[in-house]
Protein backbone atom coordinates (compact mmCIF):
# COMPACT_ATOMS: atom_id res chain seq x y z
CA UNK A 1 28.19 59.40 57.87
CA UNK A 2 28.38 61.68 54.84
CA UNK A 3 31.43 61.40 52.84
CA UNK A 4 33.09 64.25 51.35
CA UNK A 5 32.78 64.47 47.22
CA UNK A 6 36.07 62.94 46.69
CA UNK A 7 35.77 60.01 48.85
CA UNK A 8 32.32 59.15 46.94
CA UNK A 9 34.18 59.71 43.74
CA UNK A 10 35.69 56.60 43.14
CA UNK A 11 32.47 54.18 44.71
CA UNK A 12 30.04 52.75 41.98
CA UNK A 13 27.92 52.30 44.93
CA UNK A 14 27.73 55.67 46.63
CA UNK A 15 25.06 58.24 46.03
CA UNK A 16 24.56 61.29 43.93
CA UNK A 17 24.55 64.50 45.48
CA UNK A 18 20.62 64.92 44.85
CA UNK A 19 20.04 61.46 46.60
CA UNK A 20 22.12 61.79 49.53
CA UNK A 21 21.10 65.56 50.68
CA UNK A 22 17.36 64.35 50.14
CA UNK A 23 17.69 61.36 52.47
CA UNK A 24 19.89 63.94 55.08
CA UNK A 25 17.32 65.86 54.91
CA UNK A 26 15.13 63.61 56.66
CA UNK A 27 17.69 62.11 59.38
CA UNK A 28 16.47 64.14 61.84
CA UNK A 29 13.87 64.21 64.26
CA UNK A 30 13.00 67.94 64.31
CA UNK A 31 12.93 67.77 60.71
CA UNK A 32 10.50 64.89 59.94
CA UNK A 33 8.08 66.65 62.41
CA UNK A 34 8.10 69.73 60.79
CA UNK A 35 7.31 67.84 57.46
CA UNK A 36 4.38 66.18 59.58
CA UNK A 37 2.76 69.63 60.02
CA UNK A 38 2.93 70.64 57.09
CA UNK A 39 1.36 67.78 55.25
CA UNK A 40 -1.74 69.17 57.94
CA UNK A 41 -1.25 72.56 56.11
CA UNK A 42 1.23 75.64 55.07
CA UNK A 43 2.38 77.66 57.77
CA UNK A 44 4.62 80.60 58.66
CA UNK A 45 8.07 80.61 60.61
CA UNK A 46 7.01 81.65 63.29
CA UNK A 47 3.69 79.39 63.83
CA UNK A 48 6.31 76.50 62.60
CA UNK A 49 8.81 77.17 65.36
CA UNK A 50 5.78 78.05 68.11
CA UNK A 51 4.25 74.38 66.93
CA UNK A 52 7.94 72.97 67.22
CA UNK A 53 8.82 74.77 70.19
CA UNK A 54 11.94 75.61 68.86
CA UNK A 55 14.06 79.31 68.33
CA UNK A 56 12.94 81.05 65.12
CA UNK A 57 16.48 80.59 64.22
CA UNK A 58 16.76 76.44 64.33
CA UNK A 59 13.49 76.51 62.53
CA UNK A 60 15.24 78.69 59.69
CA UNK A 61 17.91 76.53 59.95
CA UNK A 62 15.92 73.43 59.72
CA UNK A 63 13.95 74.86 56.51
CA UNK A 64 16.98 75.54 54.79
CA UNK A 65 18.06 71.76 54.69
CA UNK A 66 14.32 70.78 54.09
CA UNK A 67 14.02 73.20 51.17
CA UNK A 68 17.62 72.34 49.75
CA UNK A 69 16.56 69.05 49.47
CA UNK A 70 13.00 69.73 47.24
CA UNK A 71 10.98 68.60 50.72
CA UNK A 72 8.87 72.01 51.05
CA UNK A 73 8.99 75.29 48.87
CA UNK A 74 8.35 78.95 50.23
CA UNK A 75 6.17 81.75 48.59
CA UNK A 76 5.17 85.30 50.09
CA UNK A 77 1.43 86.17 50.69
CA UNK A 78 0.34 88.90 52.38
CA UNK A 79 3.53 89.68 53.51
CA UNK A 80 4.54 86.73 55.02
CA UNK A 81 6.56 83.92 53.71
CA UNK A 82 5.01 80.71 53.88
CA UNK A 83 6.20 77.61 53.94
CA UNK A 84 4.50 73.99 52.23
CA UNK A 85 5.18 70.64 51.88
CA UNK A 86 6.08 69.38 48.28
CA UNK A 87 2.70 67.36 47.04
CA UNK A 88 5.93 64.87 44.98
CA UNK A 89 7.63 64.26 48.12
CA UNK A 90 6.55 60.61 48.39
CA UNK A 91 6.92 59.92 45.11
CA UNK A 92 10.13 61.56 45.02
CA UNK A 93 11.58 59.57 47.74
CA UNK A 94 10.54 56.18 45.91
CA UNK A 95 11.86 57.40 42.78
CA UNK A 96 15.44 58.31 44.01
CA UNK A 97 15.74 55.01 46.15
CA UNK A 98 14.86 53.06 43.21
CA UNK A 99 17.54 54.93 41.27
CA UNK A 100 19.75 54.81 44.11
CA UNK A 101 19.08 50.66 44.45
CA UNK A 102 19.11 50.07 40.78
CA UNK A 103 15.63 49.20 40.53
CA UNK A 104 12.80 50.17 37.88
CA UNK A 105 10.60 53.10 39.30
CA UNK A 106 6.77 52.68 39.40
């Protein structure tokens, strides 16, 4: 359950912003599978959503949260924006659970 800013404020124990819209990011289904096909290879909206079988609209909406939270970045080539997976996302994950658990990073 995500907790607004002010409830968080005044628990030791809660997590940062970063941590929490990272690990959000991932709670869902459609979202972790998209991240799946692109650790194959960058793609385009529209091959994403055709892959996913999903409007190119929930895909958008999907990559929003994904790139919000550092899990993919976007660039234009050839006139057409591409999406790719983050080559740090692993590592990033360890890293901010660590922090998050109080724990020395690798």
């Amino acid at each position: 359950v995500y907790a607004s800013p002010d409830a968080r404020r005044g628990d030791p124990r809660a997590p940062d912003e970063e941590t929490l819209r990272f690990f959000l990011a991932l709670g869902d289904p459609s979202r972790l599978r998209i991240l799946r096909l692109l650790a194959e290879r960058q793609m385009y909206l529209t091959e994403l959503a055709d892959r996913m079988d999903l409007t190119k609209a929930t895909t958008k909406h999907h990559m929003v949260k994904l790139r919000d939270a550092g899990l993919v970045t976007l660039y234009d080539r050839d006139r057409m924006t591409f999406y790719e997976l983050r080559p740090d996302v692993a590592r990033h994950a360890r890293q901010l659970l660590s922090n998050y658990l109080g724990q020395p990073g690798e």
